[in-house]
Protein backbone atom coordinates (compact mmCIF):
# COMPACT_ATOMS: atom_id res chain seq x y z
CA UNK A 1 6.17 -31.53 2.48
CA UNK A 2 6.49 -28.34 0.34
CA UNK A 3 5.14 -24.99 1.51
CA UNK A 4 2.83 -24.54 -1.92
CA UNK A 5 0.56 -21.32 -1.35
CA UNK A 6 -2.14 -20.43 -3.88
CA UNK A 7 -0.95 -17.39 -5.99
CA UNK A 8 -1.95 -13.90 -4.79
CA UNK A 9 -4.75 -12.02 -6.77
CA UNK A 10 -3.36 -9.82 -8.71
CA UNK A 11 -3.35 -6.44 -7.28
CA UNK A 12 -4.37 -3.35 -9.79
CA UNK A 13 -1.74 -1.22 -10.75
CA UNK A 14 -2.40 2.31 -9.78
CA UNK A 15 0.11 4.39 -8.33
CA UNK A 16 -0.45 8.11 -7.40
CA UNK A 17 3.36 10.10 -8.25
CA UNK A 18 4.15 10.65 -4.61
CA UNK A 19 3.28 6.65 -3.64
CA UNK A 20 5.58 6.41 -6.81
CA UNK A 21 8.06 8.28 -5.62
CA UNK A 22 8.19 7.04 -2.25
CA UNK A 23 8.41 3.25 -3.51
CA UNK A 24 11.44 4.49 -5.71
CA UNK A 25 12.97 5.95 -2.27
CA UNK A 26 12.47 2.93 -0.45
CA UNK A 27 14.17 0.75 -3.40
CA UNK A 28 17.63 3.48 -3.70
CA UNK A 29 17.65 3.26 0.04
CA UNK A 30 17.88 -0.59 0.61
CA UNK A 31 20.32 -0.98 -1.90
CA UNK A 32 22.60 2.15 -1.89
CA UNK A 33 22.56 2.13 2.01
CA UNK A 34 20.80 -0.76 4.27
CA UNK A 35 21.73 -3.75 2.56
CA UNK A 36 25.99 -2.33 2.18
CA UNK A 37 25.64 -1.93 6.55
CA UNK A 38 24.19 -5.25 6.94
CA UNK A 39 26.72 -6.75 4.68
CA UNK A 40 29.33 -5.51 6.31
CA UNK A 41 28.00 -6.55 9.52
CA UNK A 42 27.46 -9.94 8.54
CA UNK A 43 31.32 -10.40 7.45
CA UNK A 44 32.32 -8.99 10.88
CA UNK A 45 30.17 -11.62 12.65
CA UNK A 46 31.23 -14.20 10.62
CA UNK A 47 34.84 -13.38 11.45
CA UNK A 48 34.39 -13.79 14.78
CA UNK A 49 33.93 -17.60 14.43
CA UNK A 50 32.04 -20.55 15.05
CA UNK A 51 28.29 -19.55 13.04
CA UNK A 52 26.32 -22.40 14.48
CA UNK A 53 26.23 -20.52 18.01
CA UNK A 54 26.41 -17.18 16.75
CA UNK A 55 23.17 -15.02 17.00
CA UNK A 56 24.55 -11.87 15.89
CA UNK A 57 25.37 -13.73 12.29
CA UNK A 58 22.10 -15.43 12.28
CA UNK A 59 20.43 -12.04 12.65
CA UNK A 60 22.23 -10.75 9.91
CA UNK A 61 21.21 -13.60 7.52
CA UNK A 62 17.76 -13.34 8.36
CA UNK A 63 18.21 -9.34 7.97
CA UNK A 64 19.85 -9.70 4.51
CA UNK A 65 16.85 -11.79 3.02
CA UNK A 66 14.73 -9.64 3.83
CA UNK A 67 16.18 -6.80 2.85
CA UNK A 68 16.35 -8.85 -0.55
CA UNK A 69 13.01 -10.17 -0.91
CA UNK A 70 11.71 -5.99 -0.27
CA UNK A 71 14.37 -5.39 -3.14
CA UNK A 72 13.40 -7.81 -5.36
CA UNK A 73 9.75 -7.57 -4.69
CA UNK A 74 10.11 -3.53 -5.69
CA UNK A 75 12.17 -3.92 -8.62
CA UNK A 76 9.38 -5.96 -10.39
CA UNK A 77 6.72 -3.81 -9.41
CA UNK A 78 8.10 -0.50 -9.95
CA UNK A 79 8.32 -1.21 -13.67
CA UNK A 80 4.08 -2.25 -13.44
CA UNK A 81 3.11 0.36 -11.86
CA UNK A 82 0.76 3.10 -14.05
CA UNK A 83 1.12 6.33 -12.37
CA UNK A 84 -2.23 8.84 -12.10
CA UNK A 85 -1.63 12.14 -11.40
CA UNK A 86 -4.41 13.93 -13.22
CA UNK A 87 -7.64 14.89 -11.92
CA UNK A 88 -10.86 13.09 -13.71
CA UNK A 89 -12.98 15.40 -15.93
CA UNK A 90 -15.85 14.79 -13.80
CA UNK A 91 -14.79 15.73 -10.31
CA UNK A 92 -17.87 14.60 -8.60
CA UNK A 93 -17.38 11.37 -9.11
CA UNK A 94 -15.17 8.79 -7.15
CA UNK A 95 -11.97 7.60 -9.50
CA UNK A 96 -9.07 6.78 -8.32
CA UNK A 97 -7.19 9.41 -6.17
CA UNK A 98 -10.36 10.92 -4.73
CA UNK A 99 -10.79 12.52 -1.46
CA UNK A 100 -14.18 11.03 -0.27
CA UNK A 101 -15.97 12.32 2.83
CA UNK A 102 -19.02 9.81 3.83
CA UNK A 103 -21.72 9.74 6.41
CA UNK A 104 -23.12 6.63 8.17
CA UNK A 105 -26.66 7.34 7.49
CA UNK A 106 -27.60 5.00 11.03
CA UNK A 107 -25.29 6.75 13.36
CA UNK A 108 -24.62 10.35 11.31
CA UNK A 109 -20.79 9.84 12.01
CA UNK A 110 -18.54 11.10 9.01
CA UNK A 111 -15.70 9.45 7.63
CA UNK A 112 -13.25 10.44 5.17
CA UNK A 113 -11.03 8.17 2.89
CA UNK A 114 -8.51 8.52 0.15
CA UNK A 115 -8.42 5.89 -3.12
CA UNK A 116 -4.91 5.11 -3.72
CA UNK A 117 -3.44 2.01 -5.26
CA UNK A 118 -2.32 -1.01 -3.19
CA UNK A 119 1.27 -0.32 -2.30
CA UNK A 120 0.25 3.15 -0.54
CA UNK A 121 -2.58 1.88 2.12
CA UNK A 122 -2.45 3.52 5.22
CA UNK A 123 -5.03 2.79 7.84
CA UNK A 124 -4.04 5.94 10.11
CA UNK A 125 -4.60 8.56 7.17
CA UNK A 126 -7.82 7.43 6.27
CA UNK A 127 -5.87 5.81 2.96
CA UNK A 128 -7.33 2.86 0.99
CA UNK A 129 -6.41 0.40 -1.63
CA UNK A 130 -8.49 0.81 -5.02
CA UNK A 131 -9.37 -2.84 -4.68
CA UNK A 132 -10.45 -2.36 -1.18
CA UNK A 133 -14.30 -3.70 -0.80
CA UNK A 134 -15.09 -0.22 -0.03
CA UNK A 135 -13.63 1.95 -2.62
CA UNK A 136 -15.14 -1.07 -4.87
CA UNK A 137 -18.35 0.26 -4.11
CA UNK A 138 -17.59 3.65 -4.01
CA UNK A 139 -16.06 3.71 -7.97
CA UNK A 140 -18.16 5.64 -10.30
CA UNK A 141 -20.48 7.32 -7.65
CA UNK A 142 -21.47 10.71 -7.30
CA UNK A 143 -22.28 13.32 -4.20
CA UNK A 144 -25.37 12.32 -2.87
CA UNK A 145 -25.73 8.86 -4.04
CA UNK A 146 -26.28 6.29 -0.67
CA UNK A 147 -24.77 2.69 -1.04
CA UNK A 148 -24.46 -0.06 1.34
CA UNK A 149 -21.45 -1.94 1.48
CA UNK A 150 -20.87 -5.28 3.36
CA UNK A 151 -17.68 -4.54 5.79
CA UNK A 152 -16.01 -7.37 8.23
CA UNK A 153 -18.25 -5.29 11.04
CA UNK A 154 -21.12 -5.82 8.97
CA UNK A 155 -23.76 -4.12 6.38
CA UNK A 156 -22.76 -0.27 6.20
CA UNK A 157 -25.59 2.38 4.73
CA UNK A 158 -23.71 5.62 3.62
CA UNK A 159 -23.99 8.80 1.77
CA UNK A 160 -21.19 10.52 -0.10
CA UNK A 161 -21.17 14.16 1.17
CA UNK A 162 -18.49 14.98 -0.66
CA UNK A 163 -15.21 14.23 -3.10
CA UNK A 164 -12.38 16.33 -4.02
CA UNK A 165 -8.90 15.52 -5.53
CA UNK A 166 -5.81 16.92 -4.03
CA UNK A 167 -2.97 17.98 -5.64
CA UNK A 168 -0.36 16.33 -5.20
């Protein structure tokens, strides 16, 4: 029995220049550096013999494809990607790139969140993907304007208190 997966939505193609520039990183550094050490260690375990009980050349394998899946994964994407690295001309509304500061209008708590494209998430900074349900919702809005949004904790009432676009 196969392993057949639906196909993944496609995922917009926004990219701010640093994300851009990062991903490019990533790509010279897997192939220029990574993927040459694991090759080489993979020879030198299987030198040393028998493979079937070998762990260290089993590793290796399993190290290699992944290192080529991340490879090939980035070299088709890279070319996609549209990079923004311009402001909007109306810079109190939420495109993408904004810096958006919210407040929970039930508990007054502020948040503040970052619109960036989908290969640049990052929970910790407060960083999320354009076609998160969230920045969804948030597209096209102004300061002031209240919106609720249905998150995985439930219905959500806030305000937008505030958007600016940083500089890369």
């Amino acid at each position: 029995m196969g392993r057949w997966r639906p196909p993944a939505e496609k995922s917009t193609a926004l990219i701010t220049r640093a994300g851009h520039d990062r991903l490019k990183a990533e790509l010279d550094e897997l192939w220029r550096i990574k993927r040459p050490e694991v090759v080489k260690a993979l020879a030198a375990a299987a030198a040393e013999g028998d493979r079937s009980e070998n762990a260290e050349y089993t590793y290796r394998k399993k190290q290699l494809g992944e290192i080529d899946r991340r490879v090939r994964y980035l070299s088709k994407r890279l070319p996609d990607l549209k990079i923004v690295d311009t402001a909007p001309s109306d810079r109190e509304a939420v495109f993408f790139g904004a810096q958006v500061e919210l407040e929970n209008i039930a508990s007054g708590d502020t948040v503040h969140y970052r619109i960036v494209g989908p290969d640049e998430t990052d929970a910790k900074r407060g960083w999320i993907s354009i076609d998160a349900p969230l920045a969804r919702v948030l597209l096209k809005k102004h300061i002031d304007d209240e919106f609720e949004v249905q998150l995985p904790s439930g219905t959500e009432h806030f305000a937008i208190i505030g958007v600016s676009y940083p500089a890369e």
